[in-house]
C-alpha atoms as a PDB file:
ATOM      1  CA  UNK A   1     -26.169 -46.967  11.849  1.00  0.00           C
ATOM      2  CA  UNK A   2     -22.857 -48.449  10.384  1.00  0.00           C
ATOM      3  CA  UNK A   3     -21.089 -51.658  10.331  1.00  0.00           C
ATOM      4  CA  UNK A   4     -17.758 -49.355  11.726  1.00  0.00           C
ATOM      5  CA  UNK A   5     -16.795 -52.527  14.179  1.00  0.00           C
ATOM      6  CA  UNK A   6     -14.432 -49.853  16.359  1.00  0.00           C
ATOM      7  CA  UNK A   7     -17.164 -46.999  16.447  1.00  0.00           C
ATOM      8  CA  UNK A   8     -19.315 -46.563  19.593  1.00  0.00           C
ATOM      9  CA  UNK A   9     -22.473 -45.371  19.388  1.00  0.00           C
ATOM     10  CA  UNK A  10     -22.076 -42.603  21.436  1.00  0.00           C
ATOM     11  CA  UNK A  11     -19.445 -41.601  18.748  1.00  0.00           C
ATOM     12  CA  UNK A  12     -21.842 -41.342  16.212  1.00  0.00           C
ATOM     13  CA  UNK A  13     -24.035 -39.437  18.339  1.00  0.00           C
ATOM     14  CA  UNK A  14     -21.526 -36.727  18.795  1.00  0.00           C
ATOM     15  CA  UNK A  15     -20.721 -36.568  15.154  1.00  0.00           C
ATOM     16  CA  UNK A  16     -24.407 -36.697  13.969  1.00  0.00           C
ATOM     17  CA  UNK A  17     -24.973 -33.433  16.637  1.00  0.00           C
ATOM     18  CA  UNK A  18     -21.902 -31.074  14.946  1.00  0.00           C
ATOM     19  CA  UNK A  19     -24.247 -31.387  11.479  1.00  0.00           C
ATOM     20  CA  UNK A  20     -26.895 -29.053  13.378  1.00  0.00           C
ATOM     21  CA  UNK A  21     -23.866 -26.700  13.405  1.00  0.00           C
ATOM     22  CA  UNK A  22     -22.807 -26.903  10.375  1.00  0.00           C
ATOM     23  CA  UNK A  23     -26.196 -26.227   8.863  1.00  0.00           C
ATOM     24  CA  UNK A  24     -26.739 -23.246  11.341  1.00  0.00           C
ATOM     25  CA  UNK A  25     -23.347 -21.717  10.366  1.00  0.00           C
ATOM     26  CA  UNK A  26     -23.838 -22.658   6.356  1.00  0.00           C
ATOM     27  CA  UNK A  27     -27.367 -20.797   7.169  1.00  0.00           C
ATOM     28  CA  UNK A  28     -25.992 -17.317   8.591  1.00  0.00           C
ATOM     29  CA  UNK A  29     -23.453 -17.325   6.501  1.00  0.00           C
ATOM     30  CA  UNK A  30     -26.211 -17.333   3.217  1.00  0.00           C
ATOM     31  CA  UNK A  31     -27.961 -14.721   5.056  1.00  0.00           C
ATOM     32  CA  UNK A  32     -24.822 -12.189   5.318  1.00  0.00           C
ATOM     33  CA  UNK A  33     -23.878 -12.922   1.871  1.00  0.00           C
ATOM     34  CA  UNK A  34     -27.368 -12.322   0.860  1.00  0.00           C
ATOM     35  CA  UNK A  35     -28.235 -15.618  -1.014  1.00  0.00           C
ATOM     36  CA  UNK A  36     -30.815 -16.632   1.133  1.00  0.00           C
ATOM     37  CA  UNK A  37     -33.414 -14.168  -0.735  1.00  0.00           C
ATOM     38  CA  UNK A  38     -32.815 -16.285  -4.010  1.00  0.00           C
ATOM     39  CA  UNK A  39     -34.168 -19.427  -5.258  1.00  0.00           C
ATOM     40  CA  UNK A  40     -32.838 -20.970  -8.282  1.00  0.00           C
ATOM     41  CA  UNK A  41     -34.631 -23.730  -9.986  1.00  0.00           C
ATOM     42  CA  UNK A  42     -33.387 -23.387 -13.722  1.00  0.00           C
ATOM     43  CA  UNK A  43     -30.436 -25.255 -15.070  1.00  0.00           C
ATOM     44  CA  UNK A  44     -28.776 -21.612 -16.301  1.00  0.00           C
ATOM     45  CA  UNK A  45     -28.758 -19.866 -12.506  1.00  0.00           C
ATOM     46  CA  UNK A  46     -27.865 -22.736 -10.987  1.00  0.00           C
ATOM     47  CA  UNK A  47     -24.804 -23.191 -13.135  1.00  0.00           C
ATOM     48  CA  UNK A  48     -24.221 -19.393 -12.895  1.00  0.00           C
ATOM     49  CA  UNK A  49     -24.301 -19.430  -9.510  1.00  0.00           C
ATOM     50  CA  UNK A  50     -21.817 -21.922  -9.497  1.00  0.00           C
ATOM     51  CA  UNK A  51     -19.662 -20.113 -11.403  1.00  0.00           C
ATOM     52  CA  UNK A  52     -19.351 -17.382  -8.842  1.00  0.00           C
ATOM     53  CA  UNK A  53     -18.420 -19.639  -6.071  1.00  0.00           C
ATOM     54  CA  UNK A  54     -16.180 -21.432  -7.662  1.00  0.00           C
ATOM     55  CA  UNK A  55     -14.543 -18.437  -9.061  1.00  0.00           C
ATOM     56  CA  UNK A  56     -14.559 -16.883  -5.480  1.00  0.00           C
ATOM     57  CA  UNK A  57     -13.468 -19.703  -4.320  1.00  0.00           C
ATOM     58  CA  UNK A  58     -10.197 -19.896  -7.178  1.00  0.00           C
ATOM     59  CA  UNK A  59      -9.204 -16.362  -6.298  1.00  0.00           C
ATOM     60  CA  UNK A  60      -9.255 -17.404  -2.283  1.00  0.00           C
ATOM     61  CA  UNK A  61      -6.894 -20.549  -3.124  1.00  0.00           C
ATOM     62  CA  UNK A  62      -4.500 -18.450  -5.271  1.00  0.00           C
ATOM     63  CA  UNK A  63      -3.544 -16.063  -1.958  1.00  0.00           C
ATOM     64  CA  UNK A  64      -3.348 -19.639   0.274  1.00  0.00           C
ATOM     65  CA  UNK A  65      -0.163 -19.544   2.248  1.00  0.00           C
ATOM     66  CA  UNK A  66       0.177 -23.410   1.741  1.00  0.00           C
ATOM     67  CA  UNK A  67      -0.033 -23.009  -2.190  1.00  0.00           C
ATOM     68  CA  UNK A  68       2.603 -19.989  -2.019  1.00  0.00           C
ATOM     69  CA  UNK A  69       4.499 -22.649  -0.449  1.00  0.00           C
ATOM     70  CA  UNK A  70       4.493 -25.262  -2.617  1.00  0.00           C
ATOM     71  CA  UNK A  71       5.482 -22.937  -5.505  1.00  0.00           C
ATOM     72  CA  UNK A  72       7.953 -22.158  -4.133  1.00  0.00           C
ATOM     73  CA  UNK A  73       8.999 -25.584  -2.989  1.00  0.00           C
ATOM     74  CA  UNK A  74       8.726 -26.961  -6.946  1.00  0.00           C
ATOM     75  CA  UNK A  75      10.365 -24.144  -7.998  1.00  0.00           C
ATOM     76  CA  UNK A  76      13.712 -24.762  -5.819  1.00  0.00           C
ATOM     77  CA  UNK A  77      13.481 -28.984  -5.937  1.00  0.00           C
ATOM     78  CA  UNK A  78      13.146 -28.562 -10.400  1.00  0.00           C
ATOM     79  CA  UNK A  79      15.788 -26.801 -12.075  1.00  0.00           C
ATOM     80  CA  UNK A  80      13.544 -27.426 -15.573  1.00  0.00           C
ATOM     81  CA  UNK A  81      10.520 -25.958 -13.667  1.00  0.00           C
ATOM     82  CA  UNK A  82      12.609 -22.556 -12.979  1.00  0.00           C
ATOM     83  CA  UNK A  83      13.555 -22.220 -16.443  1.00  0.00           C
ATOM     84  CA  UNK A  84       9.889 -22.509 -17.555  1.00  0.00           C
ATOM     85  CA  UNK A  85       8.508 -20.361 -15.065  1.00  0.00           C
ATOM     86  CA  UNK A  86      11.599 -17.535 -16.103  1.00  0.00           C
ATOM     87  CA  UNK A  87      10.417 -17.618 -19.689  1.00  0.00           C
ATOM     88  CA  UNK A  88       6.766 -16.853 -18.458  1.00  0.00           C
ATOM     89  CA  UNK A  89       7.614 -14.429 -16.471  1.00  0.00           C
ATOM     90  CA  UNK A  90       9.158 -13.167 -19.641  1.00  0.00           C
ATOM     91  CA  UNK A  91       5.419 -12.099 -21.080  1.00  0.00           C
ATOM     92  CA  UNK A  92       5.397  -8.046 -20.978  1.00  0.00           C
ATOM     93  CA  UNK A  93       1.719  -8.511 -19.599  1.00  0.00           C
ATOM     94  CA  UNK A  94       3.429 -10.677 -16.595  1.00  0.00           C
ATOM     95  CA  UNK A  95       2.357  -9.435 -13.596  1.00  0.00           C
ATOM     96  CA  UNK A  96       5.122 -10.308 -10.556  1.00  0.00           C
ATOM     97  CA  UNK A  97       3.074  -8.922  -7.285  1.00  0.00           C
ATOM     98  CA  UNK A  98       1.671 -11.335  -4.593  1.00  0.00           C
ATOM     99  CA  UNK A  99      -1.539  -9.563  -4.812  1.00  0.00           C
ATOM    100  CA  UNK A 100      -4.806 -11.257  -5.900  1.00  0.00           C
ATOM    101  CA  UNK A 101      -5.263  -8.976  -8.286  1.00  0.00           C
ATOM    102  CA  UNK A 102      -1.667  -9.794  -9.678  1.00  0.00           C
ATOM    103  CA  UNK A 103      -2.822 -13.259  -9.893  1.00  0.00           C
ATOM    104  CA  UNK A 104      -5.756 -12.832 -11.334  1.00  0.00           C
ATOM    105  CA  UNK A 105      -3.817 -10.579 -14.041  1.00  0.00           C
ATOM    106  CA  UNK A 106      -1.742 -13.555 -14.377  1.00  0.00           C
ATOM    107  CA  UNK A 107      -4.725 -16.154 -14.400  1.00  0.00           C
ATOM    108  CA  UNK A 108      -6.253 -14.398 -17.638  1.00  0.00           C
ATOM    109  CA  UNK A 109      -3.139 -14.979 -19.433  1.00  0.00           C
ATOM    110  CA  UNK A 110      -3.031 -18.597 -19.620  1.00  0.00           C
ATOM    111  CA  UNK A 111      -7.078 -18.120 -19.992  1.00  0.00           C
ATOM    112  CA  UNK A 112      -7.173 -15.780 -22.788  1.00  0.00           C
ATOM    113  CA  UNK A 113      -5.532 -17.741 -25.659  1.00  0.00           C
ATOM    114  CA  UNK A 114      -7.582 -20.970 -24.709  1.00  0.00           C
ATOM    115  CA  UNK A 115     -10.930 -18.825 -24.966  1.00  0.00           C
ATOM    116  CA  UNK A 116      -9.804 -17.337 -28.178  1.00  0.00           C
ATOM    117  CA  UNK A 117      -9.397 -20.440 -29.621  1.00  0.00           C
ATOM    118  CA  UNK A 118     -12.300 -22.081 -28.403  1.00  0.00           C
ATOM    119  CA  UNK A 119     -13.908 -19.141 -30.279  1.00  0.00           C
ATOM    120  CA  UNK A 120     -11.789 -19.329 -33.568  1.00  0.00           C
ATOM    121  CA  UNK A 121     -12.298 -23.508 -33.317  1.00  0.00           C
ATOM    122  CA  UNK A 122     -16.162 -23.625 -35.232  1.00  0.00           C
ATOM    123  CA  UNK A 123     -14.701 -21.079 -38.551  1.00  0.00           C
ATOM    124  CA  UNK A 124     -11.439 -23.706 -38.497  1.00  0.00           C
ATOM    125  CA  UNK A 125     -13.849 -26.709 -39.026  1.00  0.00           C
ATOM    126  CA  UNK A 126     -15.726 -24.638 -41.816  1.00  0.00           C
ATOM    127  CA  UNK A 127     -12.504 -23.160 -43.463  1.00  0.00           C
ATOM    128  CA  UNK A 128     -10.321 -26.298 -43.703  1.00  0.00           C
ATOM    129  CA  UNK A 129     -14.009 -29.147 -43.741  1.00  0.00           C
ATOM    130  CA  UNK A 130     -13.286 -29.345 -47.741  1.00  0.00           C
END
């Protein structure tokens, strides 16, 4: 139980009955997806699996009405912000839709420099080590 001085116990009761729920609906939704034929107990498909959910779960977030709003909300209340996002938009790869696929487009851009130079990184510590 819990040391919650307000909380009745009936409360808890009520809240401890919605987690039947919650594992019924987390439960049929595995099974329409299909991951309930899969087990994963290596390190690799676990993290792999990750991946995809988190990635599915990025490209949900990016067509979120409330974080359409807030862009658009930092982009009106910074004057410095609108000058910054103006030069990006400035990149002949830019990519100005509202689609996900726009964002992702857009996504890949800031991406794709990092991953080159995370791959470039190990021959700079061999070129310039002496």
């Amino acid at each position: 139980m819990t040391k919650i001085p307000e909380l009745k116990y009936q409360e808890v009761g009520n809240l401890y009955g919605l987690r039947n729920w919650v594992e019924y609906g987390l439960k049929q939704s595995k099974n329409e997806l299909g991951w309930s034929d899969f087990r994963f107990t290596d390190y690799p498909r676990i993290e792999k699996w990750w991946e995809m959910v988190m990635s599915a779960f990025l490209m949900v977030s990016l067509q979120s009405e409330k974080l359409n709003k807030r862009k658009l909300k930092t982009v009106k209340s910074s004057n410095q912000t609108s000058k910054t996002k103006g030069k990006i938009q400035e990149h002949p790869w830019w990519d100005s839709g509202l689609g996900w696929q726009n964002r992702l487009n857009n996504l890949r851009l800031f991406l794709q420099p990092l991953s080159y130079f995370n791959l470039l990184k190990p021959w700079l510590v061999v070129i310039f080590k002496y």
